[in-house]
N, C-alpha and C. Protein backbone atom coordinates (compact mmCIF):
# COMPACT_ATOMS: atom_id res chain seq x y z
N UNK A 1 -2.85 -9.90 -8.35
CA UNK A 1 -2.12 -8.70 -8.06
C UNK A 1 -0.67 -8.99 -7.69
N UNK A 2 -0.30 -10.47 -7.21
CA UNK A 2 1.27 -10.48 -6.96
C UNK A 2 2.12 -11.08 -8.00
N UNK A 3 1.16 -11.32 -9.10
CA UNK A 3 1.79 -11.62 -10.42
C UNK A 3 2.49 -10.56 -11.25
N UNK A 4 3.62 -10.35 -12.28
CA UNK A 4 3.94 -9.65 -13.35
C UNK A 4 2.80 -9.18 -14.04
N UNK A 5 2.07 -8.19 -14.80
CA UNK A 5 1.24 -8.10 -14.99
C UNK A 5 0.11 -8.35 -14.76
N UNK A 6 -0.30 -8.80 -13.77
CA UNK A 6 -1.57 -8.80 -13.28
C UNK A 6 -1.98 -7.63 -12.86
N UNK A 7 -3.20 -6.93 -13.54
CA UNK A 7 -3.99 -5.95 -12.88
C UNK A 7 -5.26 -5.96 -12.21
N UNK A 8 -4.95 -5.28 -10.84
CA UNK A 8 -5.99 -4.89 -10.26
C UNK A 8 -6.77 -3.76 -9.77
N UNK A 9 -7.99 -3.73 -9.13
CA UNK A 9 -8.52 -2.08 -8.82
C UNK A 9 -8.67 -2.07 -7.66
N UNK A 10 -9.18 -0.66 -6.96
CA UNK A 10 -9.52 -0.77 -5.94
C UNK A 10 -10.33 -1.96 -5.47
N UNK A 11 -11.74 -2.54 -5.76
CA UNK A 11 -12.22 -3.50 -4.87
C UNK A 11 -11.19 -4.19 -4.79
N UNK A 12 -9.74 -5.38 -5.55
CA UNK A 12 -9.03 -6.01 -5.10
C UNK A 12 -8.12 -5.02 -3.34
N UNK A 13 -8.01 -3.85 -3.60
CA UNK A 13 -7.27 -3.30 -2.49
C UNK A 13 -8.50 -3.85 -1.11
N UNK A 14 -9.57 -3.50 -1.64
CA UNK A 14 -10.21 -3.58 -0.32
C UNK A 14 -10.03 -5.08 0.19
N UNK A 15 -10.40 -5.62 -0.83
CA UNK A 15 -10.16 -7.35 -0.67
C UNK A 15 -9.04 -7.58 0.55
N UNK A 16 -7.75 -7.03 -0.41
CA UNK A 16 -6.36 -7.61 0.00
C UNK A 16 -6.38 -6.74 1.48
N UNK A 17 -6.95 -5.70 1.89
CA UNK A 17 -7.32 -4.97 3.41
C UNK A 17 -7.86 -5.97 4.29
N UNK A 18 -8.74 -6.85 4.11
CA UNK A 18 -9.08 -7.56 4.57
C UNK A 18 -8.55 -8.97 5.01
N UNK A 19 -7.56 -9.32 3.86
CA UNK A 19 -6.98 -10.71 3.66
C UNK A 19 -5.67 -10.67 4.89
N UNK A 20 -4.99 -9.39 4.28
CA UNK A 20 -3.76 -9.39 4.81
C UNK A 20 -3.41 -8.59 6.03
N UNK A 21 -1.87 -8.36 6.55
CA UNK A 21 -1.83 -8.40 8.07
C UNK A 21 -1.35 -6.64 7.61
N UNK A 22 -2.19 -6.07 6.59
CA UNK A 22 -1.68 -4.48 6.09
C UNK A 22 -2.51 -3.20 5.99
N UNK A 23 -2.60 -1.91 6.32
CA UNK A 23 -3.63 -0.81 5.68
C UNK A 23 -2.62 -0.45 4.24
N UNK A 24 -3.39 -0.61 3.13
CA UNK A 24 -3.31 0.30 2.13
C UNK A 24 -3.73 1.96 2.36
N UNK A 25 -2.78 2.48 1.65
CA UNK A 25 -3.23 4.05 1.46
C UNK A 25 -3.02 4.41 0.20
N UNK A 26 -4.07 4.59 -0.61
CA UNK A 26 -4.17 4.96 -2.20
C UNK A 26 -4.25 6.83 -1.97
N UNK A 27 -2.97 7.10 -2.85
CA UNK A 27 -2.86 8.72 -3.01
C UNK A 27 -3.46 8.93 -4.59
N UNK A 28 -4.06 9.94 -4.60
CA UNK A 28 -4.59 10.01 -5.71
C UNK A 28 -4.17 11.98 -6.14
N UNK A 29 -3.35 12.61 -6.72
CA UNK A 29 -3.52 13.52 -7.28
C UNK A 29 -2.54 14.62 -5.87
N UNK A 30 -2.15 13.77 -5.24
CA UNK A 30 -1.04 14.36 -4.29
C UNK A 30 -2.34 14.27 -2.68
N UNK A 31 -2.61 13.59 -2.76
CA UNK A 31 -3.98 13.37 -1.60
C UNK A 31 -4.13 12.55 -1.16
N UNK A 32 -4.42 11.97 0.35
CA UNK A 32 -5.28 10.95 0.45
C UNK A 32 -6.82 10.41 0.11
N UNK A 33 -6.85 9.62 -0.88
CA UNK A 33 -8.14 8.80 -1.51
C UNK A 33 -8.65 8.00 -0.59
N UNK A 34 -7.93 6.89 -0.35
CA UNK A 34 -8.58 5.63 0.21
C UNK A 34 -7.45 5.03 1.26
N UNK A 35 -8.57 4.61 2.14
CA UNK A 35 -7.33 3.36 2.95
C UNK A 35 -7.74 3.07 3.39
N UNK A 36 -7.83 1.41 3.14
CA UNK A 36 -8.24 0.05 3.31
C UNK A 36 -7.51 -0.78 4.26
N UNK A 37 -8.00 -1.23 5.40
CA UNK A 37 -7.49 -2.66 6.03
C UNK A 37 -7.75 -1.98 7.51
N UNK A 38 -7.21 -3.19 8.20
CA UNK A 38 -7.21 -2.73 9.76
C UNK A 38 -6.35 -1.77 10.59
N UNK A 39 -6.68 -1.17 11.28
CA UNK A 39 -5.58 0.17 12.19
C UNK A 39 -4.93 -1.04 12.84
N UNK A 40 -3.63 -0.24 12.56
CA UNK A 40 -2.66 -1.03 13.83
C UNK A 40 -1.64 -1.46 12.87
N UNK A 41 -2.34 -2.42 11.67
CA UNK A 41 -0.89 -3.32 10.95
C UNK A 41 -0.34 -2.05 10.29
N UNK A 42 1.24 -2.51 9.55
CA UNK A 42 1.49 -1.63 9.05
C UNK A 42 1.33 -0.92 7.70
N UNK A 43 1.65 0.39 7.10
CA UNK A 43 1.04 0.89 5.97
C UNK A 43 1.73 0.70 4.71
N UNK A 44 1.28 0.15 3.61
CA UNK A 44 1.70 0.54 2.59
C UNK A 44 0.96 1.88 1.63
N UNK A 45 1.90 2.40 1.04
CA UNK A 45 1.26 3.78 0.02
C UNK A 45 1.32 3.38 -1.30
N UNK A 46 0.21 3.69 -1.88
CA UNK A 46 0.42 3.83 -3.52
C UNK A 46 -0.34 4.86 -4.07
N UNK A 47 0.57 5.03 -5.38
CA UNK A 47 0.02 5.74 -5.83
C UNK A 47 -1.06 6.10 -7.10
N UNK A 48 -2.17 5.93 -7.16
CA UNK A 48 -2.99 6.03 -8.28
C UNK A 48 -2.72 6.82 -9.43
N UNK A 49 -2.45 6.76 -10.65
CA UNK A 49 -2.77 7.84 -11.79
C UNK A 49 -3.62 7.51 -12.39
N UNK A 50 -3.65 8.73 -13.85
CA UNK A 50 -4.59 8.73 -14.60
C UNK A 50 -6.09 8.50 -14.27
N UNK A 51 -7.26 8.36 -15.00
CA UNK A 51 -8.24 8.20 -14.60
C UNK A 51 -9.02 6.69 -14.24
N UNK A 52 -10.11 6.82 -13.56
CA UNK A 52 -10.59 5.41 -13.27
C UNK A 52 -11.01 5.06 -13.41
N UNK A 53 -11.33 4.91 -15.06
CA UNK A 53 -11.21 3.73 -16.07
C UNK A 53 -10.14 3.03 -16.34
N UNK A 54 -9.02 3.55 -16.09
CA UNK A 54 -7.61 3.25 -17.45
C UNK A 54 -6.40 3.91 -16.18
N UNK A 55 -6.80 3.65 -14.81
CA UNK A 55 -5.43 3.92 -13.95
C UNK A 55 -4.69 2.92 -13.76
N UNK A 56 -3.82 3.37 -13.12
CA UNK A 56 -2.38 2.44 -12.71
C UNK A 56 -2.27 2.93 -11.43
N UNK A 57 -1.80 1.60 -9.97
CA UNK A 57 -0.59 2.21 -9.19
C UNK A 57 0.82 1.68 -9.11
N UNK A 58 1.06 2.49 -8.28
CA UNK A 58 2.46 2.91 -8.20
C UNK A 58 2.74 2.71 -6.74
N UNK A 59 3.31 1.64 -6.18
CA UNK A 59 3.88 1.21 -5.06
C UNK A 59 4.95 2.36 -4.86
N UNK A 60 4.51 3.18 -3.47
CA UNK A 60 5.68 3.88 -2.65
C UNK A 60 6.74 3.20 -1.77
N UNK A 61 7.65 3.18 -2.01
CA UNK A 61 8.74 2.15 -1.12
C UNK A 61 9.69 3.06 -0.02
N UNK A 62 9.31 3.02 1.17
CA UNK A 62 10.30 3.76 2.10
C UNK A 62 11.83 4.14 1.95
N UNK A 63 12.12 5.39 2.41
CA UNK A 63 13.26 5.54 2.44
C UNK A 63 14.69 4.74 3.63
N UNK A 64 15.30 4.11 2.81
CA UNK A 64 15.88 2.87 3.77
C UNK A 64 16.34 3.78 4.91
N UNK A 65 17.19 5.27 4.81
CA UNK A 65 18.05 5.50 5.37
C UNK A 65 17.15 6.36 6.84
N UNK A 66 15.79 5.80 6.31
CA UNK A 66 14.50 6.23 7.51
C UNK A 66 13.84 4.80 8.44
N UNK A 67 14.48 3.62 7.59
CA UNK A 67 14.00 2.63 8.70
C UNK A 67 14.66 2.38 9.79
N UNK A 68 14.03 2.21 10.96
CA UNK A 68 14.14 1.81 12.44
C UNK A 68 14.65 0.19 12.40
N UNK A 69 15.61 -0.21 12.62
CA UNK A 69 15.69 -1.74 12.25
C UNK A 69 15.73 -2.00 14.38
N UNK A 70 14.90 -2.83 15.11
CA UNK A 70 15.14 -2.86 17.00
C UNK A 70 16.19 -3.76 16.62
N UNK A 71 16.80 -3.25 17.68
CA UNK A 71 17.94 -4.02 18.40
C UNK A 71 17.93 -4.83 19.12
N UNK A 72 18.30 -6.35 19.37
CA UNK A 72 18.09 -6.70 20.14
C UNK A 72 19.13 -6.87 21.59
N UNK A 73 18.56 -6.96 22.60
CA UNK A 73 19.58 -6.90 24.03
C UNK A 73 20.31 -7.86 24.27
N UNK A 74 21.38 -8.23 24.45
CA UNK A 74 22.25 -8.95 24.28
C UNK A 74 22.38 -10.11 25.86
N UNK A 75 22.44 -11.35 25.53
CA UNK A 75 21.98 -12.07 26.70
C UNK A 75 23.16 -11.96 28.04
């Protein structure tokens, strides 16, 4: 899945829920479908099309001018 063309399906999401320090959230049709991994880390979104035989996702990428970057206190 972190290859150029490499495809994967949901069981790899559940997999990678498990592996990594992330919850997936698979949108499917303007909805929440699925979401995989532990509460707490942080979320990635994607998005599912077409049907599931023959779908694709679609990595949602935050809006920069919405990230929180902490500051740190100055010694």
């Amino acid at each position: 899945m972190s290859q150029l063309y490499t495809y994967g399906g949901l069981c790899e999401l559940v997999a990678a829920g498990q592996l990594f320090n992330y919850v997936f959230e698979v949108n499917r049709n303007y909805q929440l479908y699925e979401r995989f991994g532990i509460e707490g880390y942080p979320v990635l979104r994607m998005r599912f099309t077409q049907n599931f035989s023959r779908g694709h996702f679609d990595v949602y990428l935050p809006n920069e001018s919405e990230i929180l970057i902490p500051q740190r206190d100055s010694i």
